[in-house]
PDB file of N, CA and C in Angstrom:
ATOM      1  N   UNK A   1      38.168  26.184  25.172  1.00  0.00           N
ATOM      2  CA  UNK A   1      38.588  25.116  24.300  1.00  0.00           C
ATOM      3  C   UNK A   1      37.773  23.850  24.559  1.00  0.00           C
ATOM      4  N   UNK A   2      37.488  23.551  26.029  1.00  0.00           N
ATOM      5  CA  UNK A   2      36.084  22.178  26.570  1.00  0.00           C
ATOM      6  C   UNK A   2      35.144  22.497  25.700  1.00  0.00           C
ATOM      7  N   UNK A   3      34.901  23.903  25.066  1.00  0.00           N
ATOM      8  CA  UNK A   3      33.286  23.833  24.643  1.00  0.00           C
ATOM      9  C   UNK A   3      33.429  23.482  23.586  1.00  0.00           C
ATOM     10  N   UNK A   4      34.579  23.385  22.971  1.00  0.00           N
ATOM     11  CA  UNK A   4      34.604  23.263  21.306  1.00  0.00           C
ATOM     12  C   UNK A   4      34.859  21.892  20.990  1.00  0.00           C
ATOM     13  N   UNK A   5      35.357  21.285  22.204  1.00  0.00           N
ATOM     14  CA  UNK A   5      35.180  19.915  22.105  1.00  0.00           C
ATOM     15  C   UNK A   5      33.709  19.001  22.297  1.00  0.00           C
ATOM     16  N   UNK A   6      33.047  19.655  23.121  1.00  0.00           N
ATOM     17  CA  UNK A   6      32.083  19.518  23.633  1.00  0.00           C
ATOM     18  C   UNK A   6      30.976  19.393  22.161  1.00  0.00           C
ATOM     19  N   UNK A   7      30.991  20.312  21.059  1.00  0.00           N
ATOM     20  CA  UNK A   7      30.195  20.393  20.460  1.00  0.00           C
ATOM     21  C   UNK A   7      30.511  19.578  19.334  1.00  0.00           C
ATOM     22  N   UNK A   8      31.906  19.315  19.344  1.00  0.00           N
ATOM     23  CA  UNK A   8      32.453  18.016  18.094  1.00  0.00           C
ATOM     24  C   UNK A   8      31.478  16.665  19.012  1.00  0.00           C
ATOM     25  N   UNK A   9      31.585  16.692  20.264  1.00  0.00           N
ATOM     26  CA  UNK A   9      31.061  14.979  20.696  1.00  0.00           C
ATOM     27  C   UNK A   9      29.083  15.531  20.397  1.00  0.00           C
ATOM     28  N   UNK A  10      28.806  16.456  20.033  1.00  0.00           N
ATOM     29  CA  UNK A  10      27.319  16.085  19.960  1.00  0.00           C
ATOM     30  C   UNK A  10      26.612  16.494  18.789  1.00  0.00           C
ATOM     31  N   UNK A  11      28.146  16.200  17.632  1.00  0.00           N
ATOM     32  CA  UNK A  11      27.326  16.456  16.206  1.00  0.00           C
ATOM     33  C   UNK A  11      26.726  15.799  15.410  1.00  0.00           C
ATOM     34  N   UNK A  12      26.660  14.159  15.939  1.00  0.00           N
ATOM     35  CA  UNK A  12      25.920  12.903  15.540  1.00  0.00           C
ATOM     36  C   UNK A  12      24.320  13.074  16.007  1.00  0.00           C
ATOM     37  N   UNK A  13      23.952  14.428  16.281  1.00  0.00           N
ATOM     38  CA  UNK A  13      22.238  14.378  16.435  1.00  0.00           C
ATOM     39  C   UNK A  13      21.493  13.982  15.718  1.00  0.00           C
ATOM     40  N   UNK A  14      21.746  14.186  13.889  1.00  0.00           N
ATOM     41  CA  UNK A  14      20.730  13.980  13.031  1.00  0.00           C
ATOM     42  C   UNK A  14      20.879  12.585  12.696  1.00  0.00           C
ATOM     43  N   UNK A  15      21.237  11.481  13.935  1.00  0.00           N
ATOM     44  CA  UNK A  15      20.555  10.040  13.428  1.00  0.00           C
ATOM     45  C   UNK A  15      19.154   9.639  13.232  1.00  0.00           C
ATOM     46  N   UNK A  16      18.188  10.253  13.565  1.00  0.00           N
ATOM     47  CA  UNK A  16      17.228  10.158  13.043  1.00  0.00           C
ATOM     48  C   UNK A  16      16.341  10.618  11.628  1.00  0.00           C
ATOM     49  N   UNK A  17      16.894  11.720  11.106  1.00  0.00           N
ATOM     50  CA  UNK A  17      17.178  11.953   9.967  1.00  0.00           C
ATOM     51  C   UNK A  17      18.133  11.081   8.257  1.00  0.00           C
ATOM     52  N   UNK A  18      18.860  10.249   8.614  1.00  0.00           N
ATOM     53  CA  UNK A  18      18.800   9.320   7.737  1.00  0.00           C
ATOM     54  C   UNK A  18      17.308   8.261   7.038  1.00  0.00           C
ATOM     55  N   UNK A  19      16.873   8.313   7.572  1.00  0.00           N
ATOM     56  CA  UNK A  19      15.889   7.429   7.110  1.00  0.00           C
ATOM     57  C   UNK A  19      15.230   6.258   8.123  1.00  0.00           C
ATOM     58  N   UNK A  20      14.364   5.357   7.452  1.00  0.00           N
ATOM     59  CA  UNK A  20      14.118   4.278   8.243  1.00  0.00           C
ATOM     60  C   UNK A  20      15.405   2.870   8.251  1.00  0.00           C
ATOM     61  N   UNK A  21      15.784   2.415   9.112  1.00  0.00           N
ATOM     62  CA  UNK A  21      16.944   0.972   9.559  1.00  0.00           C
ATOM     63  C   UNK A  21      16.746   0.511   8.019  1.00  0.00           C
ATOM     64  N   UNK A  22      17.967  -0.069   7.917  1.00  0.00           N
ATOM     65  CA  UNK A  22      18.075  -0.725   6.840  1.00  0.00           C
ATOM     66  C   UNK A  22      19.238  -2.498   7.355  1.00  0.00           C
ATOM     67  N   UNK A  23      19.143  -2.292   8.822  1.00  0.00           N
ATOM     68  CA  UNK A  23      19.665  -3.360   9.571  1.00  0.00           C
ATOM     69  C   UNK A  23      19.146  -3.243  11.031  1.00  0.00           C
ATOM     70  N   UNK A  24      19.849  -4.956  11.522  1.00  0.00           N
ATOM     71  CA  UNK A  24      18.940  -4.829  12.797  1.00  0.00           C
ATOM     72  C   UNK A  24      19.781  -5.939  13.574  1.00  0.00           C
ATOM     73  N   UNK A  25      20.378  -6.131  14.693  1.00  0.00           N
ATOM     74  CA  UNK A  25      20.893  -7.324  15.359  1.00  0.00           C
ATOM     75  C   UNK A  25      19.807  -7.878  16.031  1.00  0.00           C
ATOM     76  N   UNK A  26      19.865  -9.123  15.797  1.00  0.00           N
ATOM     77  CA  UNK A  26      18.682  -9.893  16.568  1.00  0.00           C
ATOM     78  C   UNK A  26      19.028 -10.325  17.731  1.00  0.00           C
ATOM     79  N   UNK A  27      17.953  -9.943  18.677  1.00  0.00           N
ATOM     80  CA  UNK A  27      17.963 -10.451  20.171  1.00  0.00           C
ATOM     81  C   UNK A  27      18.451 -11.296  20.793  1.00  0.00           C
ATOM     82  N   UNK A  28      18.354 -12.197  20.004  1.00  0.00           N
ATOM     83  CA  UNK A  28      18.306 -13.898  20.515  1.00  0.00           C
ATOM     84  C   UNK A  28      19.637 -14.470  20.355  1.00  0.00           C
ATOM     85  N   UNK A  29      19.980 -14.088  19.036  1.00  0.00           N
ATOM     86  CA  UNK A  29      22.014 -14.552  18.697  1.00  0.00           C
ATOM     87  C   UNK A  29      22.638 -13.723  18.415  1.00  0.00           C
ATOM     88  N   UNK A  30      22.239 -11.990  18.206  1.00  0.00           N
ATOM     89  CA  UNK A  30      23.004 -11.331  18.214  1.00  0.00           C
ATOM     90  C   UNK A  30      23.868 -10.987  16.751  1.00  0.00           C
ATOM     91  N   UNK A  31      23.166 -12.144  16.065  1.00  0.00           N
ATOM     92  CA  UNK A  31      23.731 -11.653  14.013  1.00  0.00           C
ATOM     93  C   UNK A  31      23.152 -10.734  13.745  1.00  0.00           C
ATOM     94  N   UNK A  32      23.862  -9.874  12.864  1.00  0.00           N
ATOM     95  CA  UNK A  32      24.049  -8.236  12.165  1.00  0.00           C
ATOM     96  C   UNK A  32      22.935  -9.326  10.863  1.00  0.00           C
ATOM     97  N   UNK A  33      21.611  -8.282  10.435  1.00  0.00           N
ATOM     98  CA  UNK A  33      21.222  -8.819   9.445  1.00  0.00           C
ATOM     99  C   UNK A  33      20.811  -7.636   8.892  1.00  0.00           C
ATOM    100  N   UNK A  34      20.886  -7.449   7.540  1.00  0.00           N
ATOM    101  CA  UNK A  34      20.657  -6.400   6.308  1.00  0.00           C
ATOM    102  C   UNK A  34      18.781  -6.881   6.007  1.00  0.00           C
ATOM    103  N   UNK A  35      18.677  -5.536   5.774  1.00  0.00           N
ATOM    104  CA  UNK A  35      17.384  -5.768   5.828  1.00  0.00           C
ATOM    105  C   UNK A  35      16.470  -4.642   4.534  1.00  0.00           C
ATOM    106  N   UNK A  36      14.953  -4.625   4.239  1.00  0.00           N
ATOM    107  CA  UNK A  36      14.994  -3.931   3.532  1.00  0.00           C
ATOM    108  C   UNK A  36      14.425  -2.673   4.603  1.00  0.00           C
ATOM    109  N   UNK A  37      14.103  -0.950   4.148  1.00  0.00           N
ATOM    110  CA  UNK A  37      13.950  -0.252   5.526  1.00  0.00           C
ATOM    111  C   UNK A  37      12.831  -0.923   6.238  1.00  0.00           C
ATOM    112  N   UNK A  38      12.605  -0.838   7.265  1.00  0.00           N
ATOM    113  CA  UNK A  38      11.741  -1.445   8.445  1.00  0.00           C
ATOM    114  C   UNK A  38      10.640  -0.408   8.700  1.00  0.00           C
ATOM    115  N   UNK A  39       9.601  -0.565   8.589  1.00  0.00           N
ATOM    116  CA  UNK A  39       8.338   0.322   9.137  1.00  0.00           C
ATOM    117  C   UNK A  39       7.902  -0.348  10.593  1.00  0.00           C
ATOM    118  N   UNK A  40       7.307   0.879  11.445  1.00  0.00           N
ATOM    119  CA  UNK A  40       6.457   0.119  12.341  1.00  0.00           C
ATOM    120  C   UNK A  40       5.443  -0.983  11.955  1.00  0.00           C
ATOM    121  N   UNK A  41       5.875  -1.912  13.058  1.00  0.00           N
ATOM    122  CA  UNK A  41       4.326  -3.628  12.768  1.00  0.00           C
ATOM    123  C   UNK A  41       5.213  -3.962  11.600  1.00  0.00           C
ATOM    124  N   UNK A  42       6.311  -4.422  10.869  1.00  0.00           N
ATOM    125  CA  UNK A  42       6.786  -5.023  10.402  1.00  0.00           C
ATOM    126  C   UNK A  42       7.057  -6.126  10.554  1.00  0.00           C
ATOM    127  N   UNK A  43       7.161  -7.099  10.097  1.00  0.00           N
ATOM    128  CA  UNK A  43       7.960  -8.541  10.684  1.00  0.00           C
ATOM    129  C   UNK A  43       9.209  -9.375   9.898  1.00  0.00           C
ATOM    130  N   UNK A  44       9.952  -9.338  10.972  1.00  0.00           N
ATOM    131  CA  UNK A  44      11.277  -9.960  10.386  1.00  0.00           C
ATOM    132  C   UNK A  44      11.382 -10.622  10.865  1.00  0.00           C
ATOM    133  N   UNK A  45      12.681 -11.879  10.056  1.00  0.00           N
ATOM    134  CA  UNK A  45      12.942 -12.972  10.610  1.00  0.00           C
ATOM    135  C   UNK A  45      14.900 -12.732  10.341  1.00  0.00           C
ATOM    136  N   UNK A  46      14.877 -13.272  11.472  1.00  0.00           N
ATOM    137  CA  UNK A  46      16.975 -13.167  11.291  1.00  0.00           C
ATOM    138  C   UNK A  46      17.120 -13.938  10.533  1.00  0.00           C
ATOM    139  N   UNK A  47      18.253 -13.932   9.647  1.00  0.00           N
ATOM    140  CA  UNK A  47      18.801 -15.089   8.675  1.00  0.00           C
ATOM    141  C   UNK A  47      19.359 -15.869   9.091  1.00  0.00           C
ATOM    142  N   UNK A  48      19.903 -15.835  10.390  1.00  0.00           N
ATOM    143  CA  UNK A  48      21.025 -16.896  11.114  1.00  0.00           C
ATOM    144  C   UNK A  48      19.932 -18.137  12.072  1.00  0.00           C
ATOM    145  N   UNK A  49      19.355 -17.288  13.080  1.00  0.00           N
ATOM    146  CA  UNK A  49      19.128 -18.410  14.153  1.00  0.00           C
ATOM    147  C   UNK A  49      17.339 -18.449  13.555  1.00  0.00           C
ATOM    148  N   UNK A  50      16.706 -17.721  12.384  1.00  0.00           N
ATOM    149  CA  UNK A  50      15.040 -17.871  12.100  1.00  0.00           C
ATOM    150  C   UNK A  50      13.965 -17.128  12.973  1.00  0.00           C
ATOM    151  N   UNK A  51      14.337 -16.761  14.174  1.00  0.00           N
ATOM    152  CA  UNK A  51      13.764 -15.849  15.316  1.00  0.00           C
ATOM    153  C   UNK A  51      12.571 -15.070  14.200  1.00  0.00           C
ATOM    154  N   UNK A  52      11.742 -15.019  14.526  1.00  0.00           N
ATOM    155  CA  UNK A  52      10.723 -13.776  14.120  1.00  0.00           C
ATOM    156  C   UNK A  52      10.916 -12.668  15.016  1.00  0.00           C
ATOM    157  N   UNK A  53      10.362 -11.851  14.462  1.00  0.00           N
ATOM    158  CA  UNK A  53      10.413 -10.283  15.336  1.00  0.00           C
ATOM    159  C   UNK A  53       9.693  -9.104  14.787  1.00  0.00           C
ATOM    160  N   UNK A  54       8.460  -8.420  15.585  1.00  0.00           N
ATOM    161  CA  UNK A  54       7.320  -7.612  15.451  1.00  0.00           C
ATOM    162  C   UNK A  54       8.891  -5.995  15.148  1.00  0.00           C
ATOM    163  N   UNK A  55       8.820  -5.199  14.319  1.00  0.00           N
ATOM    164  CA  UNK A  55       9.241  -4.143  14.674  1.00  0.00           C
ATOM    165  C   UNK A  55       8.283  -2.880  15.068  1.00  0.00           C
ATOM    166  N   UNK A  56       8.957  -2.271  15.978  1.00  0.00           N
ATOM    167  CA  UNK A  56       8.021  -1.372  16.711  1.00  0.00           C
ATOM    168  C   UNK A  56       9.153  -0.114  16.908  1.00  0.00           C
ATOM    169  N   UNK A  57       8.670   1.137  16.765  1.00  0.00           N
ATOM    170  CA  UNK A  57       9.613   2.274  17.458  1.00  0.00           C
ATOM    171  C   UNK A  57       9.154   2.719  18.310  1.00  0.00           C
ATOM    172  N   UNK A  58      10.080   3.494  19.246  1.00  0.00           N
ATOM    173  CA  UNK A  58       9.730   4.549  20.551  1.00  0.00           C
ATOM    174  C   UNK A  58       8.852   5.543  19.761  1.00  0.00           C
ATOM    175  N   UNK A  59       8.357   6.614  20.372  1.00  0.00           N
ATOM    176  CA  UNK A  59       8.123   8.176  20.526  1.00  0.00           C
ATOM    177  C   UNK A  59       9.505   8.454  19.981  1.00  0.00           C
ATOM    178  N   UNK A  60      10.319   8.164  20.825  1.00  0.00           N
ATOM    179  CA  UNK A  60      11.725   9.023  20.566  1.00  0.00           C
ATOM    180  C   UNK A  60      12.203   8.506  18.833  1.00  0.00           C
ATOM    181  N   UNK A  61      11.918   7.647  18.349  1.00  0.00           N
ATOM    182  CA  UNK A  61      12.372   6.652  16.839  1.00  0.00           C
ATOM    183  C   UNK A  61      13.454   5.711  17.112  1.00  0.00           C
ATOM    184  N   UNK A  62      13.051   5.126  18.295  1.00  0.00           N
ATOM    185  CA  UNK A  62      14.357   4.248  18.094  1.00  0.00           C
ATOM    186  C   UNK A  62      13.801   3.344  18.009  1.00  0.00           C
ATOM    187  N   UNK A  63      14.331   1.982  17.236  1.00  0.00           N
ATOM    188  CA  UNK A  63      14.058   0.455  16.657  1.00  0.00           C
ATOM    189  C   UNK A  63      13.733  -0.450  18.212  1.00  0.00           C
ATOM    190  N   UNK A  64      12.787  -0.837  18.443  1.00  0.00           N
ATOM    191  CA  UNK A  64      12.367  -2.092  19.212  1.00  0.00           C
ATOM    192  C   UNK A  64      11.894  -3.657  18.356  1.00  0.00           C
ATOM    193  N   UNK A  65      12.252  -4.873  19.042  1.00  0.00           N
ATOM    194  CA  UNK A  65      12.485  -6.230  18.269  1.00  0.00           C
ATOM    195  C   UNK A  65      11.240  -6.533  19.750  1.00  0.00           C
ATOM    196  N   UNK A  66       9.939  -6.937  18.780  1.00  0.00           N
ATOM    197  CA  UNK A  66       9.664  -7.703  19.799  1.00  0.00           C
ATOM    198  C   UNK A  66       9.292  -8.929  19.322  1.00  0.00           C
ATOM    199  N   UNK A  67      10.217 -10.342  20.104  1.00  0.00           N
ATOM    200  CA  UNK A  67       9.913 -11.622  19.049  1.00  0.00           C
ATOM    201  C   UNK A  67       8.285 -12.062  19.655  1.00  0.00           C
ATOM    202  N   UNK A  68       7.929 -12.835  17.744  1.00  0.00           N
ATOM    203  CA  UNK A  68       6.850 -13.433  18.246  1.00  0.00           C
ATOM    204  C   UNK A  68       6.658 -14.608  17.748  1.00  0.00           C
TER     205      UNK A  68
END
């Protein structure tokens, strides 16, 4: 019966399969901002505190903010 639970907690795998972010919390203040999808070398700016920010992904696809 553990295993059958086990496989309900690891059926959220295909998050990378939705697509590219279509949001992003910014580093600096932490506001939720809507965005349009994000490509790598993108640049955004938060709507709240103005922060710029390089987007970059892992190997693995996960979203990195690097401000510049």
């Amino acid at each position: 019966m553990s295993a059958h639970g086990h496989d309900e907690e690891e059926a959220p795998e295909d998050d990378g399969a939705r697509g590219p972010p279509t949001e992003f919390d910014c580093p600096g203040c932490t506001a939720h901002n809507p965005c349009e999808p994000l490509k790598d070398k993108d640049e955004v700016l938060c709507n709240y505190c103005g922060l710029g920010f390089e987007v970059r992904f892992t190997t693995g696809g996960k979203l990195r903010l690097r401000e510049i």
